[in-house]
N, C-alpha and C. Protein backbone atom coordinates (compact mmCIF):
# COMPACT_ATOMS: atom_id res chain seq x y z
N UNK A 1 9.58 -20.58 22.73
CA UNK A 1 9.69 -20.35 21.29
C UNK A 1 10.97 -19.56 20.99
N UNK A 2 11.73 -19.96 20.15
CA UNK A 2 12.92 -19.12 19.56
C UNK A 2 12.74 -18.32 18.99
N UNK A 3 13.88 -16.93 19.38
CA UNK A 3 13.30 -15.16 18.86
C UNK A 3 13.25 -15.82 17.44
N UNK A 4 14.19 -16.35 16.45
CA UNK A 4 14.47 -15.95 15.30
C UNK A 4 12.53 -16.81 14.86
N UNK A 5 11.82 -17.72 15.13
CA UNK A 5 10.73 -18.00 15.00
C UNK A 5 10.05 -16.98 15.16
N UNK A 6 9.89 -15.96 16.35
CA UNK A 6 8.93 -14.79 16.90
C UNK A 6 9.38 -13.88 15.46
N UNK A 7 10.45 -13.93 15.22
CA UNK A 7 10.60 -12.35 14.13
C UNK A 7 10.33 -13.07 12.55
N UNK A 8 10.34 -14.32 12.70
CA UNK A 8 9.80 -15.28 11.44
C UNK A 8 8.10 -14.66 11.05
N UNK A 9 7.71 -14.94 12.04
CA UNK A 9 5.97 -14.75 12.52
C UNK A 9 5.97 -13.26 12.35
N UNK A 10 6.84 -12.16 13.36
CA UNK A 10 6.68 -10.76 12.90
C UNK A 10 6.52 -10.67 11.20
N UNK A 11 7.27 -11.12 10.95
CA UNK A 11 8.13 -10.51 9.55
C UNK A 11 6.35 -11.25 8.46
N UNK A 12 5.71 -12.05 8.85
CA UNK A 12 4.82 -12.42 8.06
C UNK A 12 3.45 -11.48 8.67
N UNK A 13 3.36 -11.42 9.92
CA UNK A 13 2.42 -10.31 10.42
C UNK A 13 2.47 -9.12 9.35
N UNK A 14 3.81 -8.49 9.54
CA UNK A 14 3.79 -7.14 9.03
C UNK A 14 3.36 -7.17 7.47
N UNK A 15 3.91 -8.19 6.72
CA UNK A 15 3.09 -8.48 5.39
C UNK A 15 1.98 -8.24 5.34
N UNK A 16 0.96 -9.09 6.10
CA UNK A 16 -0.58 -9.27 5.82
C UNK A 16 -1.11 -7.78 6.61
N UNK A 17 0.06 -7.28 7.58
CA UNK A 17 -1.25 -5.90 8.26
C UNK A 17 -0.46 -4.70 7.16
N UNK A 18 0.34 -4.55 6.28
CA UNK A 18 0.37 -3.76 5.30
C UNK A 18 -0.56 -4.01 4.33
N UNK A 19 -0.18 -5.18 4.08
CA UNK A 19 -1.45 -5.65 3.08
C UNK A 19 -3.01 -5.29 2.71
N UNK A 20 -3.28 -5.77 4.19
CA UNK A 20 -4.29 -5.43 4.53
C UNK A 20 -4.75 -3.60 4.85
N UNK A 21 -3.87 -2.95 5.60
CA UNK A 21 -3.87 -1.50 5.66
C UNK A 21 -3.89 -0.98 4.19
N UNK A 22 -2.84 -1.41 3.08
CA UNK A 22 -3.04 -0.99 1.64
C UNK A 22 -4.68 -1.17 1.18
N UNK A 23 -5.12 -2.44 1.15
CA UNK A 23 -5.91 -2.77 0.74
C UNK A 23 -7.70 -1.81 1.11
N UNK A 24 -7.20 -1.48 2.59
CA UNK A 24 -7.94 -0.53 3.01
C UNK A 24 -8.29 0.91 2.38
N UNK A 25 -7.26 1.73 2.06
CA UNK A 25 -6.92 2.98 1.06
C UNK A 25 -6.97 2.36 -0.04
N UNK A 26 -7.57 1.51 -0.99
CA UNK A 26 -7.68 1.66 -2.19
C UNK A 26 -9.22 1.30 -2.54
N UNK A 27 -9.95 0.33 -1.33
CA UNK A 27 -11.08 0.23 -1.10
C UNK A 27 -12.00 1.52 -0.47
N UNK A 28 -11.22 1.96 0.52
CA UNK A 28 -11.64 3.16 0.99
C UNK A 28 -12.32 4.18 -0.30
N UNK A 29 -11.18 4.24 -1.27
CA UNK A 29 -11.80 5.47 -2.36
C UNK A 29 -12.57 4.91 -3.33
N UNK A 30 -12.20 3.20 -3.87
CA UNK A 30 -13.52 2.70 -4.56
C UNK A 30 -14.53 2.90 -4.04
N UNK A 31 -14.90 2.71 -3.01
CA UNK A 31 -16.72 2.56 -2.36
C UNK A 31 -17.43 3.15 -1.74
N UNK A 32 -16.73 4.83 -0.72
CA UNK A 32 -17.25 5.73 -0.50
C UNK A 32 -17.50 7.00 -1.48
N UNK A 33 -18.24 7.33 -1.15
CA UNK A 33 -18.22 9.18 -1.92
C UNK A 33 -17.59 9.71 -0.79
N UNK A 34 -15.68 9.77 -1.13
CA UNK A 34 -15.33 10.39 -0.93
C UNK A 34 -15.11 11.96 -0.77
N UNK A 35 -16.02 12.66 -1.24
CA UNK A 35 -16.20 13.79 -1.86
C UNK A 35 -17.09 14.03 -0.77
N UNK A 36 -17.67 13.49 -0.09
CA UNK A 36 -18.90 13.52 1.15
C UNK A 36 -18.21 13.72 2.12
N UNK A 37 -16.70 13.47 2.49
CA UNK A 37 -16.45 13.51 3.85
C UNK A 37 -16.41 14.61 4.56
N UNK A 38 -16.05 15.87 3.93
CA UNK A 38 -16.31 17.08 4.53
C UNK A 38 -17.63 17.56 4.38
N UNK A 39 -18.58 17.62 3.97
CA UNK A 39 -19.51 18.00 3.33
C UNK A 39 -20.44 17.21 4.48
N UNK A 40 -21.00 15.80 4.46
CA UNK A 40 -21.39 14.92 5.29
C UNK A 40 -21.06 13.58 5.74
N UNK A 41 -20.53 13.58 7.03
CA UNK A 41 -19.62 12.57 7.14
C UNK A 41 -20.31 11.29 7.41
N UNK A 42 -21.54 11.33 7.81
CA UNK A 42 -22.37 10.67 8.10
C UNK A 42 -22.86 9.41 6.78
N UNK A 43 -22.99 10.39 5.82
CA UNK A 43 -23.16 9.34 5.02
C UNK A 43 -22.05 8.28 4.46
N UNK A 44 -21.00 8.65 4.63
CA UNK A 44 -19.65 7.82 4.61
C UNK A 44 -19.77 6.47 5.34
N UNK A 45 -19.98 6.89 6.95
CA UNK A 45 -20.38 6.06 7.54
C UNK A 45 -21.48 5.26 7.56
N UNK A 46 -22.53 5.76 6.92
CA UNK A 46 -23.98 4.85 6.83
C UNK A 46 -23.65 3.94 5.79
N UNK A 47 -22.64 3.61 4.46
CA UNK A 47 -22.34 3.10 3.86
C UNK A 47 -22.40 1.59 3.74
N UNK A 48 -22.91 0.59 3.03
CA UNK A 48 -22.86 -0.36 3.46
C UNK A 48 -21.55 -1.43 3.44
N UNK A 49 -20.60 -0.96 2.89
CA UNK A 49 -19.51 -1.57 3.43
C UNK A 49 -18.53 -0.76 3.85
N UNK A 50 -19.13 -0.14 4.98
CA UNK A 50 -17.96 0.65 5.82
C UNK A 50 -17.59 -0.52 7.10
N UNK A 51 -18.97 -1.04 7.79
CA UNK A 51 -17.89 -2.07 8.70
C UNK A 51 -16.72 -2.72 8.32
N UNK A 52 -17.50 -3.51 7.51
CA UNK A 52 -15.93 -4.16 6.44
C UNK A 52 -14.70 -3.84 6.71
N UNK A 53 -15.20 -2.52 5.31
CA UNK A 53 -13.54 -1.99 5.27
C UNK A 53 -12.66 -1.43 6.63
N UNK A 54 -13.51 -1.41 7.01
CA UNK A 54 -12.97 0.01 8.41
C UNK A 54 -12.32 -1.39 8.98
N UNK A 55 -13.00 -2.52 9.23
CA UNK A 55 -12.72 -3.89 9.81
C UNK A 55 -11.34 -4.01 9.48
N UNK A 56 -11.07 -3.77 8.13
CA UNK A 56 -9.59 -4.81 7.57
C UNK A 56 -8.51 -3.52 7.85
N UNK A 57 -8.79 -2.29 7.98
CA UNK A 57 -7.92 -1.15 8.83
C UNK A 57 -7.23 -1.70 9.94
N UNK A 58 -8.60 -2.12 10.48
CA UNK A 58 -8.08 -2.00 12.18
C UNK A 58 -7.15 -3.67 12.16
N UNK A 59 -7.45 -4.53 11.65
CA UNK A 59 -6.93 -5.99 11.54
C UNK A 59 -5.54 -5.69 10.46
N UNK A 60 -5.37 -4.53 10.03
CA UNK A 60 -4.08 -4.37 9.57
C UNK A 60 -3.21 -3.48 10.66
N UNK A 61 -3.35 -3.01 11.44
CA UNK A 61 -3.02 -1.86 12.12
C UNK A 61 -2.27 -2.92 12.97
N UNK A 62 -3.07 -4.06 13.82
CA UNK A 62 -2.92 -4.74 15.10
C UNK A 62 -1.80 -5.39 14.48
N UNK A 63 -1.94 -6.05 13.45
CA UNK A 63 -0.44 -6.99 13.10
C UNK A 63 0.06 -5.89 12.73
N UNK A 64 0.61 -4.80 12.39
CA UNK A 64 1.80 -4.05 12.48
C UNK A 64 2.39 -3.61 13.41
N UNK A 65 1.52 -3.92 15.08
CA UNK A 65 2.07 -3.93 16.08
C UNK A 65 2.83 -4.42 16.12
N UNK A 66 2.83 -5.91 15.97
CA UNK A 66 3.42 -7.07 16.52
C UNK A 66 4.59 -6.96 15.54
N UNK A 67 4.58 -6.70 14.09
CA UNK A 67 5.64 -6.82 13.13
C UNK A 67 6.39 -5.63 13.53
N UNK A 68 6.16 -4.56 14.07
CA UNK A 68 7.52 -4.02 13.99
C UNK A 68 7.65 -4.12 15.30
N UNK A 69 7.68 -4.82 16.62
CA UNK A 69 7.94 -5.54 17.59
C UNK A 69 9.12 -6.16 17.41
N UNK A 70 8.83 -7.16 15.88
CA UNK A 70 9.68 -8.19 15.48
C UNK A 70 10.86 -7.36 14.91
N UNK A 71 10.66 -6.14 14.14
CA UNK A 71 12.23 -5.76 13.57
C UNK A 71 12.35 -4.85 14.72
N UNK A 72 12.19 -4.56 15.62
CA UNK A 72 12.83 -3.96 16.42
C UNK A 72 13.65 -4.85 17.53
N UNK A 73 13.12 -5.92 17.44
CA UNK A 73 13.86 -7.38 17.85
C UNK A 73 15.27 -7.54 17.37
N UNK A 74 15.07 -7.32 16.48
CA UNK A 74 16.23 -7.85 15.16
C UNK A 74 17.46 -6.82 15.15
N UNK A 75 17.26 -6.02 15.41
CA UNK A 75 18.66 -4.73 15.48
C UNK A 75 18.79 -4.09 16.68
N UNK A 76 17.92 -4.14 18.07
CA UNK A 76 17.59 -3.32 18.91
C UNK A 76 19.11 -3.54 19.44
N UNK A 77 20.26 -3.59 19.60
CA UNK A 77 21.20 -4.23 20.24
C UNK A 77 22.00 -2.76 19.70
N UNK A 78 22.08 -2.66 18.09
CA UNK A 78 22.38 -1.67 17.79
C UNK A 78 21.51 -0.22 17.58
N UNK A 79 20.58 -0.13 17.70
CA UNK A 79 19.78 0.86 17.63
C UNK A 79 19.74 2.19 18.62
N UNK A 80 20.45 1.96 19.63
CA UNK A 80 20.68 3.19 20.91
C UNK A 80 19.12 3.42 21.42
N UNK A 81 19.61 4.61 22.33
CA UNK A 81 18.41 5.21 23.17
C UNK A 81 17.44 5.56 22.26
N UNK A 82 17.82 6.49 20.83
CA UNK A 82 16.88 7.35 20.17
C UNK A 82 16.23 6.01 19.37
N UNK A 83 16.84 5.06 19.18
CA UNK A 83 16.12 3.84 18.39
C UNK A 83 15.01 3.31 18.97
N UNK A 84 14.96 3.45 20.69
CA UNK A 84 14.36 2.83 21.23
C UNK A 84 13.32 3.81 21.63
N UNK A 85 13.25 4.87 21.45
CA UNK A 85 12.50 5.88 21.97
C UNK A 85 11.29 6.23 20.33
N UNK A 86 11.84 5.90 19.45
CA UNK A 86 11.61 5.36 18.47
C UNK A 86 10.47 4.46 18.21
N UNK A 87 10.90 3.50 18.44
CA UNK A 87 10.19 2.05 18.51
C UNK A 87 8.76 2.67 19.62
N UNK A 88 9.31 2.77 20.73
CA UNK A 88 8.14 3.32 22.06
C UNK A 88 6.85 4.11 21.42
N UNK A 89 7.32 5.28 20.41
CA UNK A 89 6.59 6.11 19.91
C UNK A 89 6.02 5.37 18.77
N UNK A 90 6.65 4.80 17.92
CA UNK A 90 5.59 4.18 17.06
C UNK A 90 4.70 3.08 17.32
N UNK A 91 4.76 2.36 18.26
CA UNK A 91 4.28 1.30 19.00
C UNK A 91 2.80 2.65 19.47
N UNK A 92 2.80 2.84 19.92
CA UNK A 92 1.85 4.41 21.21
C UNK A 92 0.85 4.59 20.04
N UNK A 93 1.13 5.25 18.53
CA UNK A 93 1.00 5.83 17.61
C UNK A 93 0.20 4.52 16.74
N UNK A 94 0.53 3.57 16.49
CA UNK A 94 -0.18 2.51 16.03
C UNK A 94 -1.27 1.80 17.34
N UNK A 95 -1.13 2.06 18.66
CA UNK A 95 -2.18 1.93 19.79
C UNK A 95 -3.67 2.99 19.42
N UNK A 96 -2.46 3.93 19.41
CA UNK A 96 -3.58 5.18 18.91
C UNK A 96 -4.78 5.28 17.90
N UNK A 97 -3.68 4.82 16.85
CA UNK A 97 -4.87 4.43 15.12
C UNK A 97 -5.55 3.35 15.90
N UNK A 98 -5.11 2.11 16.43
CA UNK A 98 -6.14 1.21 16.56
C UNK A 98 -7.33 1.60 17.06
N UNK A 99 -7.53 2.44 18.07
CA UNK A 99 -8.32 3.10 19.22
C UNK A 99 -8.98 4.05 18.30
N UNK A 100 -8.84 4.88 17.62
CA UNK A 100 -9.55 5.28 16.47
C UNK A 100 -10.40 4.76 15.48
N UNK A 101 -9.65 3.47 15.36
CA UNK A 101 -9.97 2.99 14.24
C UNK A 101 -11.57 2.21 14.87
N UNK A 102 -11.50 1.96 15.91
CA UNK A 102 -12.19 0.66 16.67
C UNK A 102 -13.77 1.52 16.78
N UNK A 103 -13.24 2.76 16.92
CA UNK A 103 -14.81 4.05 17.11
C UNK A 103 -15.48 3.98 15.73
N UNK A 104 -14.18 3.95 15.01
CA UNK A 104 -14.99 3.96 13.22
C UNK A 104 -16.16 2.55 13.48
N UNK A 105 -15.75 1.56 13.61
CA UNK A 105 -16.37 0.47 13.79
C UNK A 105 -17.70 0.40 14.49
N UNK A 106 -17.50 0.44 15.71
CA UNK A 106 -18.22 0.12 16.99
C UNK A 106 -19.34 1.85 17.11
N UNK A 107 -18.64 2.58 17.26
CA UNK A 107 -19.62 3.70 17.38
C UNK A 107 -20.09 4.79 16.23
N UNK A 108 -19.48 5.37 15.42
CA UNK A 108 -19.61 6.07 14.52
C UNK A 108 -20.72 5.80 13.69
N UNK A 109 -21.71 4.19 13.41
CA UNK A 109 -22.74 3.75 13.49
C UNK A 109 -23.13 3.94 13.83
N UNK A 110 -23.63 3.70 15.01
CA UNK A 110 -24.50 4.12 16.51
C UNK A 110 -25.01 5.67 15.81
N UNK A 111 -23.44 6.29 15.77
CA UNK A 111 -23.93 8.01 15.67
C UNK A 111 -24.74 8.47 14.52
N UNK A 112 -23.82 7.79 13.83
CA UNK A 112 -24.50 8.30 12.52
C UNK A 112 -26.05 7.59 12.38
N UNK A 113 -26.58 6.41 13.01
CA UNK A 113 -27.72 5.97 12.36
C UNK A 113 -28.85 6.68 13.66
N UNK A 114 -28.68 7.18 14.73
CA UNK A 114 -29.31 7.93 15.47
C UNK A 114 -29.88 9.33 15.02
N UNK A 115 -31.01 9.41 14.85
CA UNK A 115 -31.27 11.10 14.82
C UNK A 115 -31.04 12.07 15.26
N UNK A 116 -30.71 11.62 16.89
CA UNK A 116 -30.81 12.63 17.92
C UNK A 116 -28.76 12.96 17.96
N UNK A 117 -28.30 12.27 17.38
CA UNK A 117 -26.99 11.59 17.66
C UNK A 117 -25.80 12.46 16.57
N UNK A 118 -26.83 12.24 15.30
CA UNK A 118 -26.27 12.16 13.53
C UNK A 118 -25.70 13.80 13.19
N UNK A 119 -26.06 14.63 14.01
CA UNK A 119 -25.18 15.81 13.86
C UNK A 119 -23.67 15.89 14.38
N UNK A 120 -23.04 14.72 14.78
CA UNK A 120 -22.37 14.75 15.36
C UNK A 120 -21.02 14.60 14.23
N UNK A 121 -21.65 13.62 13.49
CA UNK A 121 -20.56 13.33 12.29
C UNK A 121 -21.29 14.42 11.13
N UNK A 122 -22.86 14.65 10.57
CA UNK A 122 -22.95 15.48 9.62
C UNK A 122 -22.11 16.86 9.53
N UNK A 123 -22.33 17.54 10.93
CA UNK A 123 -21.94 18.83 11.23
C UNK A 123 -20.67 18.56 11.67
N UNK A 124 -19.97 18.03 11.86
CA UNK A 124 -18.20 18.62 12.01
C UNK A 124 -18.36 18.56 13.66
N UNK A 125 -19.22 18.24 14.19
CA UNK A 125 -19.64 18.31 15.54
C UNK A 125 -17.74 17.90 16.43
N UNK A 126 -17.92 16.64 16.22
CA UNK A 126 -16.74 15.65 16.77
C UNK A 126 -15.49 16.07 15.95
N UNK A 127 -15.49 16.36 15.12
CA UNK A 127 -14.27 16.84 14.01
C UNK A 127 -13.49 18.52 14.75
N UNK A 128 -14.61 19.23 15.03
CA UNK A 128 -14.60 20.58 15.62
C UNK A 128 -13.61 20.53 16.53
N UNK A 129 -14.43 19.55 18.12
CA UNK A 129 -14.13 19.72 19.30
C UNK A 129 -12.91 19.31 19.46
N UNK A 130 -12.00 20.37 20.21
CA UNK A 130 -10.97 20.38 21.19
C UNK A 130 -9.97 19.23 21.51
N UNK A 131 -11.13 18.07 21.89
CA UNK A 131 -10.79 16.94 22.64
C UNK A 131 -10.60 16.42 21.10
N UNK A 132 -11.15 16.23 20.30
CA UNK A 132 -10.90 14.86 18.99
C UNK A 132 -9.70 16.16 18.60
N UNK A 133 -9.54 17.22 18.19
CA UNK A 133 -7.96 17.81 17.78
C UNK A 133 -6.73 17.44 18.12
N UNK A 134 -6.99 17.18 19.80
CA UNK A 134 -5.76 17.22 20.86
C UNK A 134 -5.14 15.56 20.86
N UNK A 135 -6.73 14.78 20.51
CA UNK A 135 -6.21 13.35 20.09
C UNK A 135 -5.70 12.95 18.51
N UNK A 136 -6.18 13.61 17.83
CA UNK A 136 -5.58 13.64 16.37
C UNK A 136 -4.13 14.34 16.34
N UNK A 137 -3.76 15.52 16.90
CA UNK A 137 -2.50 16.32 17.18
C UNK A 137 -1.51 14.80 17.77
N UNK A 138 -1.80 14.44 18.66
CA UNK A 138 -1.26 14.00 19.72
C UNK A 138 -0.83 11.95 18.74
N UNK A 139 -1.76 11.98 18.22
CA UNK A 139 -1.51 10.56 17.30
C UNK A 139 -0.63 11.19 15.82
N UNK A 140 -0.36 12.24 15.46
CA UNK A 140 0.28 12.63 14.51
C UNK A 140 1.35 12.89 14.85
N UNK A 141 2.06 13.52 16.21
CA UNK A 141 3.13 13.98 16.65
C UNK A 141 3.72 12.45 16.73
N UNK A 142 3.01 11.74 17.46
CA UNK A 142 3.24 10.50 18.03
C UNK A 142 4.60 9.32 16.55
N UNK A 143 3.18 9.63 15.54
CA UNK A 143 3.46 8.56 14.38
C UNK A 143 4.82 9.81 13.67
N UNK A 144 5.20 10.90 13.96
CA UNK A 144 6.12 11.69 13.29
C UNK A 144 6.93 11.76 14.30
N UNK A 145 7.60 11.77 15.32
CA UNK A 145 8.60 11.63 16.42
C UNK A 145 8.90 10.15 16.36
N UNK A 146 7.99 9.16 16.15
CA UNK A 146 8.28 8.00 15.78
C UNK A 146 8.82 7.58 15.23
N UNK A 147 8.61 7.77 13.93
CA UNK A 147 8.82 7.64 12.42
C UNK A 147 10.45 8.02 12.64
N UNK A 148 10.47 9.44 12.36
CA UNK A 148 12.06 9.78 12.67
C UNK A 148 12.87 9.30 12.91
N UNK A 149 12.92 8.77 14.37
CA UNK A 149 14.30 8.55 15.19
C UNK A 149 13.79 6.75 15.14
N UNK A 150 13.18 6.17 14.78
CA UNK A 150 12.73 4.71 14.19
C UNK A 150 13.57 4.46 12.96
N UNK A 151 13.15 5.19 12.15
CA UNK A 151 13.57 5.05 10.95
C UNK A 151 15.22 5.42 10.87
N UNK A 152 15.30 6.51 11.29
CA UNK A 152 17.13 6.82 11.37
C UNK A 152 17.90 5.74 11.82
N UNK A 153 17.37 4.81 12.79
CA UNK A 153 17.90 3.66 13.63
C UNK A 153 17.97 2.83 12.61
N UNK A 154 16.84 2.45 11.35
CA UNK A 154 16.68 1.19 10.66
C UNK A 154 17.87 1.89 9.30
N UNK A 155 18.00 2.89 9.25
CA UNK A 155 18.70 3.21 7.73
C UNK A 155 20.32 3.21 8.74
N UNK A 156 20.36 3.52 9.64
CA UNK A 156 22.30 3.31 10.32
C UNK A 156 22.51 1.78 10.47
N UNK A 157 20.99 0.97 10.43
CA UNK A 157 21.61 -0.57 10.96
C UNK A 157 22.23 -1.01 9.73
N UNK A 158 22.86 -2.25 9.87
CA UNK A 158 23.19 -3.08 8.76
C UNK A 158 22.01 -4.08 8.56
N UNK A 159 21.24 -4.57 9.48
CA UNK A 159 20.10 -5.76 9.59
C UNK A 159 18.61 -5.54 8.40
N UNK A 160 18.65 -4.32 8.06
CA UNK A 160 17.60 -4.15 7.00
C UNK A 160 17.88 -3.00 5.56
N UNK A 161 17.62 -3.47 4.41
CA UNK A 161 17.81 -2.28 3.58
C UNK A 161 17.64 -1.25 3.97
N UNK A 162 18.29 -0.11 3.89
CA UNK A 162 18.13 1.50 3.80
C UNK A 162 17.09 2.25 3.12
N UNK A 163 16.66 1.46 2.23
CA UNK A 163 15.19 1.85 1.32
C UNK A 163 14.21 1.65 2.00
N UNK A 164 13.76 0.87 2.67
CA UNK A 164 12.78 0.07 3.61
C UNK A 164 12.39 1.34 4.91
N UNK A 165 13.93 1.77 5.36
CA UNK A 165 13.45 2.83 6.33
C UNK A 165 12.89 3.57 5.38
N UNK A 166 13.66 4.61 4.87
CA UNK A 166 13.45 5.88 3.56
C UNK A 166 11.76 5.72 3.36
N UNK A 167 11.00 4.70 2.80
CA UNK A 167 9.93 4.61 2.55
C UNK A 167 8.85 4.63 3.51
N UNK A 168 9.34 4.31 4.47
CA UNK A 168 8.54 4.21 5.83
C UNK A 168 8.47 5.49 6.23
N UNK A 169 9.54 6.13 6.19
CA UNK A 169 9.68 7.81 6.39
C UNK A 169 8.84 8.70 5.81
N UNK A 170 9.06 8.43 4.48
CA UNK A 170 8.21 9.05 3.58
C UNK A 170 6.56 9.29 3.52
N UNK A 171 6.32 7.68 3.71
CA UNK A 171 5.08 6.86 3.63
C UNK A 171 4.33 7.70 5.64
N UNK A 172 4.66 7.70 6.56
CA UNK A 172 4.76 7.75 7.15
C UNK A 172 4.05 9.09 7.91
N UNK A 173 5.16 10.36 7.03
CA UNK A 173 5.28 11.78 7.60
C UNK A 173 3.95 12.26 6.00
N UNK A 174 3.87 11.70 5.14
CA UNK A 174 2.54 12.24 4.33
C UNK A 174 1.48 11.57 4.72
N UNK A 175 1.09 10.37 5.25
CA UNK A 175 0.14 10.19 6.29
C UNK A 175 -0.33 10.84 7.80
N UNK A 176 0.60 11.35 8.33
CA UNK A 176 0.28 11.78 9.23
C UNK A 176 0.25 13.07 8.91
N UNK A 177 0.63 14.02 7.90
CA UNK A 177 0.13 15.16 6.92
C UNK A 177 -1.11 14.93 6.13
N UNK A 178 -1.73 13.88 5.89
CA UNK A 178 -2.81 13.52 5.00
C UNK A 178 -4.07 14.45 5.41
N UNK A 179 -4.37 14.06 6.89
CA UNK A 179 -5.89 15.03 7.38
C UNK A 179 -5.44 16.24 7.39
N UNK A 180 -4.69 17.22 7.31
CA UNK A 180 -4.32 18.53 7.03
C UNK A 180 -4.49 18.71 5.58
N UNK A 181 -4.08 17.87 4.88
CA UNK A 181 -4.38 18.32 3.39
C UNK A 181 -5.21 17.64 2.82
N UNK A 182 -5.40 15.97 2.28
CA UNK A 182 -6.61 15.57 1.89
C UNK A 182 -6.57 14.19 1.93
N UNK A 183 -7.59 13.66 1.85
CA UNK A 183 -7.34 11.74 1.86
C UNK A 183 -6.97 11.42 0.97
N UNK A 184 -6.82 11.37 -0.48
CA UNK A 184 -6.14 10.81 -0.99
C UNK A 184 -4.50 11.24 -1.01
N UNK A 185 -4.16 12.36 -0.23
CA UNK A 185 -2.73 12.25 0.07
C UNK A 185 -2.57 11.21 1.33
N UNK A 186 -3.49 11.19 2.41
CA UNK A 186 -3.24 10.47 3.51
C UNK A 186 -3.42 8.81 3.03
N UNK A 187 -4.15 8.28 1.96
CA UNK A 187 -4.10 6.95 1.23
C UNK A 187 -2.48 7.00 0.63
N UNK A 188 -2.35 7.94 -0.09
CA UNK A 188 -0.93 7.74 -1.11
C UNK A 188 0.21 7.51 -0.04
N UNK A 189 -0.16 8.06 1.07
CA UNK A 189 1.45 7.93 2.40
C UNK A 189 1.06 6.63 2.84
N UNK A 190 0.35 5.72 3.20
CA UNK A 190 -0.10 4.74 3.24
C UNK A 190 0.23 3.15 2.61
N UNK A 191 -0.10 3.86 1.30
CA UNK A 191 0.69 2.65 0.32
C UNK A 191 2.48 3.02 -0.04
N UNK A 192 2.90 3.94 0.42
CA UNK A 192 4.30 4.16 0.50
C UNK A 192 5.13 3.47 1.39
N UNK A 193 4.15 3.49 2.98
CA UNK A 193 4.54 3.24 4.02
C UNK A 193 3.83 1.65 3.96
N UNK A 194 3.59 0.98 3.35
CA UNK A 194 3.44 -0.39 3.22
C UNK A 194 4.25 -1.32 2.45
N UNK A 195 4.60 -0.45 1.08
CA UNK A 195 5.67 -0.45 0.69
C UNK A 195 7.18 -1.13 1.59
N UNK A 196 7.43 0.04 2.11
CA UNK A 196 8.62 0.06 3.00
C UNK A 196 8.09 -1.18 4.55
N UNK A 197 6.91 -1.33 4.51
CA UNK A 197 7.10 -2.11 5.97
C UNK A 197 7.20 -4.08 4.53
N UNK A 198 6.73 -4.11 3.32
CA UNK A 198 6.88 -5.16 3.43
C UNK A 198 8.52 -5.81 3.12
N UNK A 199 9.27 -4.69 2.75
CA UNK A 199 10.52 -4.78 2.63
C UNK A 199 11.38 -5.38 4.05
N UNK A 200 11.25 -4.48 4.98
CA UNK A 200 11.05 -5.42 6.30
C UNK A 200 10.53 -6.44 6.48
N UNK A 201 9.74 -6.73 6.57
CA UNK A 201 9.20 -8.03 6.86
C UNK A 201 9.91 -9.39 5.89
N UNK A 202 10.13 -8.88 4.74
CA UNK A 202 11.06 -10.14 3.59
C UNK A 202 12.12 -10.05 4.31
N UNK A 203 13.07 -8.91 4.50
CA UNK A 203 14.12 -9.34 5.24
C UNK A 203 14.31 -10.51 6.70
N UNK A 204 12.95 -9.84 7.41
CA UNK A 204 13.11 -11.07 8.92
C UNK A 204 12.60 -12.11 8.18
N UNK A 205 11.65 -12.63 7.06
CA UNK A 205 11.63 -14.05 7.08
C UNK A 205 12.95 -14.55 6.33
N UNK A 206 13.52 -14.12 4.91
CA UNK A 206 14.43 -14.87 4.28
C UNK A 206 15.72 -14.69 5.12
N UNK A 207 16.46 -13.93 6.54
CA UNK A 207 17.44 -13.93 6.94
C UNK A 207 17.13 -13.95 8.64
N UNK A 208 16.90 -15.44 8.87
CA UNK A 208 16.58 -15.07 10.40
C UNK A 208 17.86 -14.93 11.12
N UNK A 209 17.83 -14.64 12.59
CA UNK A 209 19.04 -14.71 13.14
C UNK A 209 18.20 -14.89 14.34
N UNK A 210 18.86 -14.83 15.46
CA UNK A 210 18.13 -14.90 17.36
C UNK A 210 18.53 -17.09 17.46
N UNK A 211 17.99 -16.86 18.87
CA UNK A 211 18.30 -18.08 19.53
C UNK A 211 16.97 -18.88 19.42
């Protein structure tokens, strides 16, 4: 298959997993009692369309793998070491959300609909401990060391608007600030940073280049 086809396909990935990731944060605050998540998290999760939504998270997350795969395709020639160190970290950092995201799904059910289990999300149980900090720390550093020297690479190239990084930046570093301050700041960095990835993605389909 020819790159400029693979970054054709990126460039439409990254559409539908912004899309879809947007679509997530605006559903997210229609249909939970948000207002419950500190308070009891459990019932968030007992929700009846939390598989769902949590579903179209994680199915937006996975194609933003692959889409910024594709623009990192597209300029990596000019992008240097820090571009690429870049790319590494946000790639790790979107592994990370997925792997998060997949517990929302698959187990956080389990917990929450168990008795013996359900203090785990009511009480701050898992929120508390050490180990979920050091993985939340560690996926925030990740998506903000990323972000950075990613984005600095996409605003020096010539291959994509300069706005496109900027927003990704933006969108980006108040998401991964969001659980420190509140979800609807971590939704608002979200649709910023979708923003800026679909700007990318128009660029690799309407200007292909590769062999």
């Amino acid at each position: 298959m020819k790159l400029a086809t693979i970054q054709k396909l990126g460039g439409f990935s990254l559409i539908a997993g912004s899309i879809l990731f947007a679509a997530y944060s605006v559903l997210f605050l229609s249909l939970f009692p948000v207002g419950e998540i500190q308070k009891d998290f459990s019932r968030v999760v007992l929700s009846p369309p939390w598989i769902g939504v949590v579903g179209i998270a994680f199915a937006g997350v996975v194609l933003m793998v692959f889409g910024f795969a594709a623009v990192y395709s597209r300029f990596y020639q000019g992008a240097g070491a820090l571009g690429l160190v870049g790319f590494v970290f946000i790639e790790i950092a979107y592994l990370l959300q997925a792997c998060q995201v997949a517990w929302e799904i698959f187990l956080y059910p389990i917990i929450a609909g168990n008795q013996s289990s359900v203090a785990l999300l009511r009480d701050g149980i898992m929120r508390g401990h050490p180990l979920f900090h050091a993985f939340r720390t560690g996926a925030s550093a990740s998506i903000f060391l990323g972000i950075i020297l990613f984005c600095f690479a996409l605003v020096r190239s010539k291959e994509f608007p300069k706005s496109a990084g900027i927003l990704i930046f933006v969108g980006a570093l108040v998401y991964a600030l969001g659980p420190i301050l509140s979800v609807m700041v971590a939704i608002g960095g979200i649709i910023v940073l979708s923003l800026g990835c679909l700007l990318l993605a128009l660029e690799l389909i309407r200007n292909q280049r590769g062999g």
